[in-house]
Protein backbone atom coordinates (compact mmCIF):
# COMPACT_ATOMS: atom_id res chain seq x y z
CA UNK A 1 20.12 -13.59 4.42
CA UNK A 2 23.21 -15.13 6.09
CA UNK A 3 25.60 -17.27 3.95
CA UNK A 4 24.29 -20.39 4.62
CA UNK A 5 20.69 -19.48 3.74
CA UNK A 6 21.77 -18.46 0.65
CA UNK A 7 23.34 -21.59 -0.19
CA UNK A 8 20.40 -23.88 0.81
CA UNK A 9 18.23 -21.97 -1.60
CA UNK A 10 20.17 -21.64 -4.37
CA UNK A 11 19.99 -25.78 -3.65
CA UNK A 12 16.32 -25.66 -3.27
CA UNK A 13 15.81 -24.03 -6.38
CA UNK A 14 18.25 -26.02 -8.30
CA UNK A 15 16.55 -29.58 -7.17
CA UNK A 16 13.14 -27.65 -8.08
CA UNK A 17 14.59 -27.29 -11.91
CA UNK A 18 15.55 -30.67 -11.18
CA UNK A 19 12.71 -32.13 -9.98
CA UNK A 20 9.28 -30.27 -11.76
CA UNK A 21 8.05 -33.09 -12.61
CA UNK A 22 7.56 -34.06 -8.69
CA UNK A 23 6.41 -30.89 -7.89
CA UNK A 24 3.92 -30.99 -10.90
CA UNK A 25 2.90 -34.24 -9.67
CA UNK A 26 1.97 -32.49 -5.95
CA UNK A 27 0.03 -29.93 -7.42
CA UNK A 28 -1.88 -32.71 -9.35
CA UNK A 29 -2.50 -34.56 -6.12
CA UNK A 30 -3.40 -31.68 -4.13
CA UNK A 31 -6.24 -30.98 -6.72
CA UNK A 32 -7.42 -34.28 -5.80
CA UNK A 33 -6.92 -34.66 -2.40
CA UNK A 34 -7.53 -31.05 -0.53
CA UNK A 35 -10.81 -31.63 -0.87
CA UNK A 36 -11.49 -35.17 0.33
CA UNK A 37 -12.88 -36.00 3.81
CA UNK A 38 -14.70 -33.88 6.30
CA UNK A 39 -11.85 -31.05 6.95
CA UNK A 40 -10.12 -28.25 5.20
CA UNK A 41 -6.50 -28.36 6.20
CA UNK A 42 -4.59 -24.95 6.12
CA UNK A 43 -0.74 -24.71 7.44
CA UNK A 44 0.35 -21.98 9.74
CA UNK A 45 3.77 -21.57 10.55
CA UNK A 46 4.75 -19.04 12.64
CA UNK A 47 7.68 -18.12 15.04
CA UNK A 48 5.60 -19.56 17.79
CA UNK A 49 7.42 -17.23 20.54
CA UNK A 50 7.67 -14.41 18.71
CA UNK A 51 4.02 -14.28 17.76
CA UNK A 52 2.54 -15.33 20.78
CA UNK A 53 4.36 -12.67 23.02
CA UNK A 54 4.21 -9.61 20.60
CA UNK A 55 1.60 -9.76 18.54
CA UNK A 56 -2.42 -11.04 18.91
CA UNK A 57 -2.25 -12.90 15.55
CA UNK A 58 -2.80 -16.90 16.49
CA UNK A 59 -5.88 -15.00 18.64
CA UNK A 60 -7.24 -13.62 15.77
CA UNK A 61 -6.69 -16.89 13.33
CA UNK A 62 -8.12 -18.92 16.40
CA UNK A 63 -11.56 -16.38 16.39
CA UNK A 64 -11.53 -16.99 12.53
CA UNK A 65 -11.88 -20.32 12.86
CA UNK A 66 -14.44 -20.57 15.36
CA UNK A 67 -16.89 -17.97 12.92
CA UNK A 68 -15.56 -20.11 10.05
CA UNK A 69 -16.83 -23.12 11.48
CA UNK A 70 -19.53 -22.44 13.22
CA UNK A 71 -21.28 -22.49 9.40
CA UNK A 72 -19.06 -24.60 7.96
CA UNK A 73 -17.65 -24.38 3.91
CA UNK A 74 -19.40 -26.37 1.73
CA UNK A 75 -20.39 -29.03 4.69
CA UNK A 76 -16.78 -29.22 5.42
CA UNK A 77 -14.54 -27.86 8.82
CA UNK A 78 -11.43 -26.05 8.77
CA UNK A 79 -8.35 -27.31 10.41
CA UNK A 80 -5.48 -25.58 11.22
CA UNK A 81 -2.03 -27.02 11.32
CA UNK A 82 -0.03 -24.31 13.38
CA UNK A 83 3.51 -25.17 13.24
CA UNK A 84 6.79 -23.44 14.80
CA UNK A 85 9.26 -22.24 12.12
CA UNK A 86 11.20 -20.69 15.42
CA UNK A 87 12.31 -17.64 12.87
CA UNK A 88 14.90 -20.40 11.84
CA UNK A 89 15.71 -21.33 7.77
CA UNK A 90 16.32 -24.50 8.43
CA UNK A 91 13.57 -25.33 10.29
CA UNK A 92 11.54 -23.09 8.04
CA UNK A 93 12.40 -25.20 5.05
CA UNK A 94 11.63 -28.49 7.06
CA UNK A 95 8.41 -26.73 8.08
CA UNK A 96 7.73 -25.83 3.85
CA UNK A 97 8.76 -29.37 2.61
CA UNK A 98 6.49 -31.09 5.09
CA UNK A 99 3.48 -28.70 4.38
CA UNK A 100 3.79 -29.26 0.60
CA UNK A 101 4.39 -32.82 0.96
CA UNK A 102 0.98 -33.22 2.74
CA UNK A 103 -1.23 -33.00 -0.76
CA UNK A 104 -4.13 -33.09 1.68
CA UNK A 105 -3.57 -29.41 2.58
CA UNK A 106 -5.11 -26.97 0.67
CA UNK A 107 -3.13 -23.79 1.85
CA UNK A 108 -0.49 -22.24 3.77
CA UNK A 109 -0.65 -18.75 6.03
CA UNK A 110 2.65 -17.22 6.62
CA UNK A 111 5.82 -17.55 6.97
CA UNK A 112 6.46 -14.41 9.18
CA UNK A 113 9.82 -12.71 8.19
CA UNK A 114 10.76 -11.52 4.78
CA UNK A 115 14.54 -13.36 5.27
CA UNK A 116 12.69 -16.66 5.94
CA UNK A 117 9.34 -16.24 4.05
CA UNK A 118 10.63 -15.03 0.86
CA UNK A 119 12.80 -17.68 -0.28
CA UNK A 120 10.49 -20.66 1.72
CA UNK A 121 7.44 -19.48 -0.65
CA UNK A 122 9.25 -21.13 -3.38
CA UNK A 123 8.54 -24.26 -2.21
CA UNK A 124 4.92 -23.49 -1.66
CA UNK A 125 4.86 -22.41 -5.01
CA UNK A 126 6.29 -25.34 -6.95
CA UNK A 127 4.18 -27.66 -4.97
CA UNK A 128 0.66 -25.82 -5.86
CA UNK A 129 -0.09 -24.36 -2.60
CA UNK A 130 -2.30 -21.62 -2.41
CA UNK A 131 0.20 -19.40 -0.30
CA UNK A 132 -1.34 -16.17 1.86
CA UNK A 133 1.07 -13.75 3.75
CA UNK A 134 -0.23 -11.27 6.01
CA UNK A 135 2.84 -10.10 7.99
CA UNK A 136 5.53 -9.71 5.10
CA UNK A 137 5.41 -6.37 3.36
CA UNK A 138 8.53 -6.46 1.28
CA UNK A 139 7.40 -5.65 -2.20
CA UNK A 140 10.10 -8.61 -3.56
CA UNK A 141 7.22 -11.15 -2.65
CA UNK A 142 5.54 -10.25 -5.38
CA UNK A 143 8.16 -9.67 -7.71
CA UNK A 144 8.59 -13.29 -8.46
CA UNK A 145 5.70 -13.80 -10.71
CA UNK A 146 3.82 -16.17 -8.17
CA UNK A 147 0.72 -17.58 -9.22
CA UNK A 148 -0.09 -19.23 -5.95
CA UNK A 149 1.13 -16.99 -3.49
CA UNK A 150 -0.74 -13.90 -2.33
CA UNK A 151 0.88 -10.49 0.10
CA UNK A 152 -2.38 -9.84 2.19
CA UNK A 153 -0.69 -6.92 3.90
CA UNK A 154 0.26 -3.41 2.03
CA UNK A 155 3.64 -3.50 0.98
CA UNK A 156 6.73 -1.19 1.87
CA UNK A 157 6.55 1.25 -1.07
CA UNK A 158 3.13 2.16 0.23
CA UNK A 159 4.39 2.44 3.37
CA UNK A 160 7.86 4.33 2.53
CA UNK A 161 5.01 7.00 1.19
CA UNK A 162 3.18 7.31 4.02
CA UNK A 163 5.90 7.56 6.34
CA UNK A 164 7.82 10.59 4.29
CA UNK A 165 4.32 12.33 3.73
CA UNK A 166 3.97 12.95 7.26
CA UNK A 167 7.86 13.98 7.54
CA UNK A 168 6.56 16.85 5.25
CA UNK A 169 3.87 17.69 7.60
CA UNK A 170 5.74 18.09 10.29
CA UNK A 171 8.48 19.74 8.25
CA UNK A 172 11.39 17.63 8.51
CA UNK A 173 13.73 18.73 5.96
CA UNK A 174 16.79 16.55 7.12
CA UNK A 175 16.49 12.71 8.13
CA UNK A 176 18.66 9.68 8.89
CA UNK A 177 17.41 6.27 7.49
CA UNK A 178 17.87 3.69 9.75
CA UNK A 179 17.88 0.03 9.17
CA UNK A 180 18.35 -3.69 9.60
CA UNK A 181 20.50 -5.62 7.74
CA UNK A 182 17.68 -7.92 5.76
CA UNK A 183 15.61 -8.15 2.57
CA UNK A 184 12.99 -6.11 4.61
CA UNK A 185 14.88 -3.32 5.90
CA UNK A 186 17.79 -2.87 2.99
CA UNK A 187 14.32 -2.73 0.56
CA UNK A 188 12.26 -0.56 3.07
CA UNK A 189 15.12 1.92 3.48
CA UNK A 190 15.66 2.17 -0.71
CA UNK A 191 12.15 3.16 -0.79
CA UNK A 192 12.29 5.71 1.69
CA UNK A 193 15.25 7.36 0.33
CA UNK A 194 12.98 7.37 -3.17
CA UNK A 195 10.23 8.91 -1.54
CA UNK A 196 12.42 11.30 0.48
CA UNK A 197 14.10 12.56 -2.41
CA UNK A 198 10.89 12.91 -4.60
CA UNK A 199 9.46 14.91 -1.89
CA UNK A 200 12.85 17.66 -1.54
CA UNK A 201 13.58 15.56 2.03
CA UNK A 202 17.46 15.44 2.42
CA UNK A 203 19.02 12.52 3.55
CA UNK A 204 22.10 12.94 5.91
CA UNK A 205 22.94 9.39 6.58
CA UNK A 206 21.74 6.04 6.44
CA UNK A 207 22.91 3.61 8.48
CA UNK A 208 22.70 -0.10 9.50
CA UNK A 209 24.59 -1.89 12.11
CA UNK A 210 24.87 0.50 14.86
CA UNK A 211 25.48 -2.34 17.96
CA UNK A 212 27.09 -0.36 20.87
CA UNK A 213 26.95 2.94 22.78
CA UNK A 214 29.99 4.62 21.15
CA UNK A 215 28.80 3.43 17.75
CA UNK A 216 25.67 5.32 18.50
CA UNK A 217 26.94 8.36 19.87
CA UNK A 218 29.55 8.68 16.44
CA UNK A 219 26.68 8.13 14.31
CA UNK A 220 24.39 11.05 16.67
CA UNK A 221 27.45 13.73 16.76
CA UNK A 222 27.33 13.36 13.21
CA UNK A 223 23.52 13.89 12.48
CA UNK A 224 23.61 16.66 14.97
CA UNK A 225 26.61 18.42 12.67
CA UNK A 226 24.69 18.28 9.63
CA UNK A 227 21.47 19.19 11.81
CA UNK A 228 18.85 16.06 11.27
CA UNK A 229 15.07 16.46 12.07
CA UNK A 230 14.19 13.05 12.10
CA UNK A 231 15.08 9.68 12.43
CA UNK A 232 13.12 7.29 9.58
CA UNK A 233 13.21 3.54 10.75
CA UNK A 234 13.23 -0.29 8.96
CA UNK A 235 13.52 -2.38 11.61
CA UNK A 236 11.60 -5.21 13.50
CA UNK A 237 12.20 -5.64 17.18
CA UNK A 238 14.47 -6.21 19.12
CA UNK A 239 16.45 -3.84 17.19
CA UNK A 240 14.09 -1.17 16.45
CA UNK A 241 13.62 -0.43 20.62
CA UNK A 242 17.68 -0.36 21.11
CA UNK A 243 17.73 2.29 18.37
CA UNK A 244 14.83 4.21 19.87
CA UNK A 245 15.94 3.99 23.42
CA UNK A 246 19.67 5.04 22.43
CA UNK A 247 18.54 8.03 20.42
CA UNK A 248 16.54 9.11 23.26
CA UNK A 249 19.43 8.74 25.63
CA UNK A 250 20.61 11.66 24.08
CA UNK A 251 17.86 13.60 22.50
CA UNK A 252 14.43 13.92 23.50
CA UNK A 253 12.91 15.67 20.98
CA UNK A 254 13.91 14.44 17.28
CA UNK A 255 11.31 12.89 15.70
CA UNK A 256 11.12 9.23 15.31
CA UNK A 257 8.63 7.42 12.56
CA UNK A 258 8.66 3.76 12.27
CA UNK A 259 7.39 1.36 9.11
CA UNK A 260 5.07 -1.37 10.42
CA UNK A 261 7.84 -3.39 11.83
CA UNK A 262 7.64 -2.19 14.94
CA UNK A 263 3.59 -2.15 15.36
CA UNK A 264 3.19 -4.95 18.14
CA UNK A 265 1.04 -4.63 21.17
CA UNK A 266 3.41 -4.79 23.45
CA UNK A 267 5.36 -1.88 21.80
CA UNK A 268 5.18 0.95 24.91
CA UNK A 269 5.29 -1.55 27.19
CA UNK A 270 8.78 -2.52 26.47
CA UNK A 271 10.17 0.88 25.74
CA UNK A 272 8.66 2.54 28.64
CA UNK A 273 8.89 6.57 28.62
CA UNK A 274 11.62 5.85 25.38
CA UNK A 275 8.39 5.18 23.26
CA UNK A 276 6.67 8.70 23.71
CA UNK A 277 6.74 10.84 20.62
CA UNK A 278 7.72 7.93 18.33
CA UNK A 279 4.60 7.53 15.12
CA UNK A 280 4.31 4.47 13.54
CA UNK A 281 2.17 3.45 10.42
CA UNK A 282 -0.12 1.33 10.39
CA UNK A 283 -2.99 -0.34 8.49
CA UNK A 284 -5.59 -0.38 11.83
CA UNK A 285 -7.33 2.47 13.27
CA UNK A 286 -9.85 1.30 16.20
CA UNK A 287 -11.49 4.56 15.25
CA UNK A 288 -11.80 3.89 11.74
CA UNK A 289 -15.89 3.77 11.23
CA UNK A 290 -16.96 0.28 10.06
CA UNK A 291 -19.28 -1.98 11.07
CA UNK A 292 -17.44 -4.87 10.60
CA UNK A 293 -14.45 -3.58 12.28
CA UNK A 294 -17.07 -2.54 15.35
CA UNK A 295 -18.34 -6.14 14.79
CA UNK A 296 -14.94 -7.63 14.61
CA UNK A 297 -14.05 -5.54 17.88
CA UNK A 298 -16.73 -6.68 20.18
CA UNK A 299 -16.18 -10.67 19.90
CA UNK A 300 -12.53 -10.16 20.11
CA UNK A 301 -13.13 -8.32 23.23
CA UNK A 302 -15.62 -10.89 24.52
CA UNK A 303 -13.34 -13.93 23.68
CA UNK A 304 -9.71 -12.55 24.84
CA UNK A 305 -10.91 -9.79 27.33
CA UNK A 306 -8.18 -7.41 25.23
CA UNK A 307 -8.25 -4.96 23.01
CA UNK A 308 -7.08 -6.44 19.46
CA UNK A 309 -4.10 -5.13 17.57
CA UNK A 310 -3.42 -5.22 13.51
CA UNK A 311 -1.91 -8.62 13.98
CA UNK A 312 -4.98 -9.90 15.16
CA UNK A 313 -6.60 -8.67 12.18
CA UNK A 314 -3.96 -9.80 9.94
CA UNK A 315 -4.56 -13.48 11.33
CA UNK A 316 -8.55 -13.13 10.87
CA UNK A 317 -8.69 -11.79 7.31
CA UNK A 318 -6.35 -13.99 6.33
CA UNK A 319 -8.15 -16.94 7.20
CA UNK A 320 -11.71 -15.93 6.04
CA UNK A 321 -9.69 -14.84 2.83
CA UNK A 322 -9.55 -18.49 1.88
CA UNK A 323 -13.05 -19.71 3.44
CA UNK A 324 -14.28 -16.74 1.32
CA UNK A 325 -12.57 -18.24 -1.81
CA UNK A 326 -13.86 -21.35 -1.41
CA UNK A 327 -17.62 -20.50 -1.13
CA UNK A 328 -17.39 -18.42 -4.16
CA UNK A 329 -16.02 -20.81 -6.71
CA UNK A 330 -16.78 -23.98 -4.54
CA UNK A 331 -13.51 -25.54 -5.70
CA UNK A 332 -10.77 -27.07 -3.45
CA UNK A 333 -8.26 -26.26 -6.34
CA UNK A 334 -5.63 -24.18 -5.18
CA UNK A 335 -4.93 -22.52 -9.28
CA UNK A 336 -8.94 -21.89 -9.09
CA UNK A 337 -8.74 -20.08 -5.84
CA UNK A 338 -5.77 -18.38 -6.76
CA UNK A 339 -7.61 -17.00 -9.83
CA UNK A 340 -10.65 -16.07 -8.02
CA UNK A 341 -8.39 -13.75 -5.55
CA UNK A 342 -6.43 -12.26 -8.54
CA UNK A 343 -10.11 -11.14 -9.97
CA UNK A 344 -12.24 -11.38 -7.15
CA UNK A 345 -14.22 -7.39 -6.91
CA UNK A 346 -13.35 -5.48 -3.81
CA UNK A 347 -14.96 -7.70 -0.79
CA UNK A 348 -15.45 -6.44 2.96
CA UNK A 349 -13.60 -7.16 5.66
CA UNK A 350 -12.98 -5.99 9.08
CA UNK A 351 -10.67 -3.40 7.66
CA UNK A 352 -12.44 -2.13 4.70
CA UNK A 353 -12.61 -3.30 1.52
CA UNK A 354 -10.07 -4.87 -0.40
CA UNK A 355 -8.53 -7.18 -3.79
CA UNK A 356 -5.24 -8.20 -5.24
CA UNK A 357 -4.04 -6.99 -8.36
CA UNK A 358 -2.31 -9.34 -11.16
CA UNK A 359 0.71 -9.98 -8.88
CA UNK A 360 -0.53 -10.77 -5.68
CA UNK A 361 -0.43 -7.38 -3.72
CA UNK A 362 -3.46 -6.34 -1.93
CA UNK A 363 -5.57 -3.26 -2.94
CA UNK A 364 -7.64 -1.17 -0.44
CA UNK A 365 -5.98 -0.92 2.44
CA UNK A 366 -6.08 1.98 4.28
CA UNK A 367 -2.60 3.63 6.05
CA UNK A 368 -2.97 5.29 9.12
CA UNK A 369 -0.14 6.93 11.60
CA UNK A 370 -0.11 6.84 15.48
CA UNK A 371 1.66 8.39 18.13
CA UNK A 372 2.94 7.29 21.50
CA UNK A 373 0.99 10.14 23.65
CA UNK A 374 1.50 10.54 27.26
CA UNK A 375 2.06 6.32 27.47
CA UNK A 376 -0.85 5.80 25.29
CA UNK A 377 -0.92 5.26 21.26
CA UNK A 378 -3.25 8.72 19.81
CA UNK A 379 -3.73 8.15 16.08
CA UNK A 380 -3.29 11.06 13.84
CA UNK A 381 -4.35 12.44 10.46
């Protein structure tokens, strides 16, 4: 988080202490008010850009909202307010403050980046808004003690795991952490290098920063002198591709496996012949044998004339999440929902079965790996 950030939360926070009473007095009116009229208003900001050209999520929160209201909830439609945060604080926090001002919405979906989302929920929080995030794995989320606000997408730790389990299997004994300079990566790459060294993996660097072609090359003569297998990765994109392609500029063959950062559906198609080799975890398997994922599968395909990607399903669960609240407790309460999800028994969805423990974190979720094969994404065991 960049200087300025910092500063405008640490004044966020301070009005909150400042100000409970006003924030108490929005939770109080959104217990009255979410309810009221004909619609269900739900807040989704997103980095409108971003989203749109990388991922399939607003597809699958719009094919949510069509099954959603094609019943209905309790007589009552969902709206969705979809909003661009433009991966900007600023704007984010404008976004937030509006959001929780409106007491006549009942939740909020998002935001998307850990540098943005983290800090915003705050204001979600002190306002009573029942807060879902499905794109944010950083395992600080939930470290707050939240009682509104709810990581629908498993976090980094689990993922850390994954990612150094399958170094084993391949047997990568050296590896080079590489990351971006942000809550997600800095806490991403701390939990790889605690799951490298609990499984006897060496780490020979780890490194942030690296901008041009002779930075690169230093950092590669140097992981080629203390002979590196592997190259372990926390970053998003842009970033995440210009390490890729520069490591492949000068070797073909060291392995490359990426945290969920870099999952988007547009992935080979921007690297090109740079993406073959590189695995990638994942929480979506298109082979994985559900019904409801088969079900899930066939009206996304009929709708968008695509394949979906984890995004997608990110966006749909996310959604039903909350419709699914409501019906069970038939409340438009935001602390009733939020209690239901923190106790609610393992329910179906599209990818499996899943709750949230005491702190927010979803439970269920299964991990998968793929691999860029011959321009084509295989997934493995």
């Amino acid at each position: 988080m960049n200087r300025f950030a910092k500063i405008l939360v640490m004044g966020l926070v301070s009005l909150g202490l400042l100000s409970g009473c006003v924030s108490n007095d929005l939770a109080a009116q959104r217990v009255k008010n979410a309810g009221k009229g004909n619609s269900i208003i739900i807040g989704v900001p997103v980095p409108l850009e971003f989203a749109q050209k990388n991922t399939n999520f607003l597809k699958g929160v719009e094919l949510a909202l069509e099954d959603i209201n094609r019943e209905g909830v309790n007589g009552k439609q969902f709206k969705l307010e979809i909003v661009d945060d433009k991966d900007d604080f600023r704007t984010a926090v404008d976004v937030a403050q509006k959001f929780s001002d409106n007491t006549n919405m009942l939740a909020v979906i998002g935001h998307w980046f850990s540098d943005i989302c983290i800090p915003v929920s705050t204001i979600y929080e002190e306002s009573g808004m029942l807060t879902l995030v499905p794109t944010v794995s950083n395992p600080e989320l939930t470290e707050k003690g939240y009682k509104y606000v709810f990581q629908s997408i498993t976090n980094d730790n689990k993922v850390a795991k994954e990612m150094c389990a399958y170094a084993v299997t391949k047997g990568y004994k050296n590896i080079v952490i590489c990351y971006e300079e942000s809550s997600y990566g800095k806490n991403l790459a701390d939990a790889i290098e605690k799951e490298a060294q609990a499984n006897g993996i060496d780490i020979v660097d780890r490194v942030s920063g690296l901008v041009t072609k002779e930075q690169f090359k230093n950092a590669y003569d140097k992981w080629s002198a203390l002979e590196f297998d592997a190259i372990l990765l926390a970053l998003n994109m842009p970033e995440g591709g210009k390490y890729i392609s520069a490591l492949r500029a000068l070797n073909q063959t060291a392995g490359i496996i990426s945290a969920d950062g870099l999952d988007l559906g547009n992935f080979i198609e921007l690297l090109g012949k740079d993406a073959e080799g590189v695995v990638i975890a994942t929480t979506y398997s298109p082979n994985a044998q559900s019904p409801d994922l088969a079900q899930f599968t066939n009206k996304y395909r009929q709708k968008f004339n695509s394949e979906p990607d984890v995004w997608a399903i990110q966006g749909y669960e996310a959604l039903q999440l909350i419709a699914h609240a409501i019906k069970e407790t038939n409340s438009y309460s935001p602390a009733v929902l939020a209690n239901y999800l923190r106790d609610m028994q393992p329910w179906q969805t599209v990818s499996g079965q899943i709750g949230f423990n005491e702190y927010g974190e979803i439970e269920g979720r299964e991990l998968y790996k793929k691999m860029v094969v011959d321009g084509k994404f295989q997934y493995v065991d």
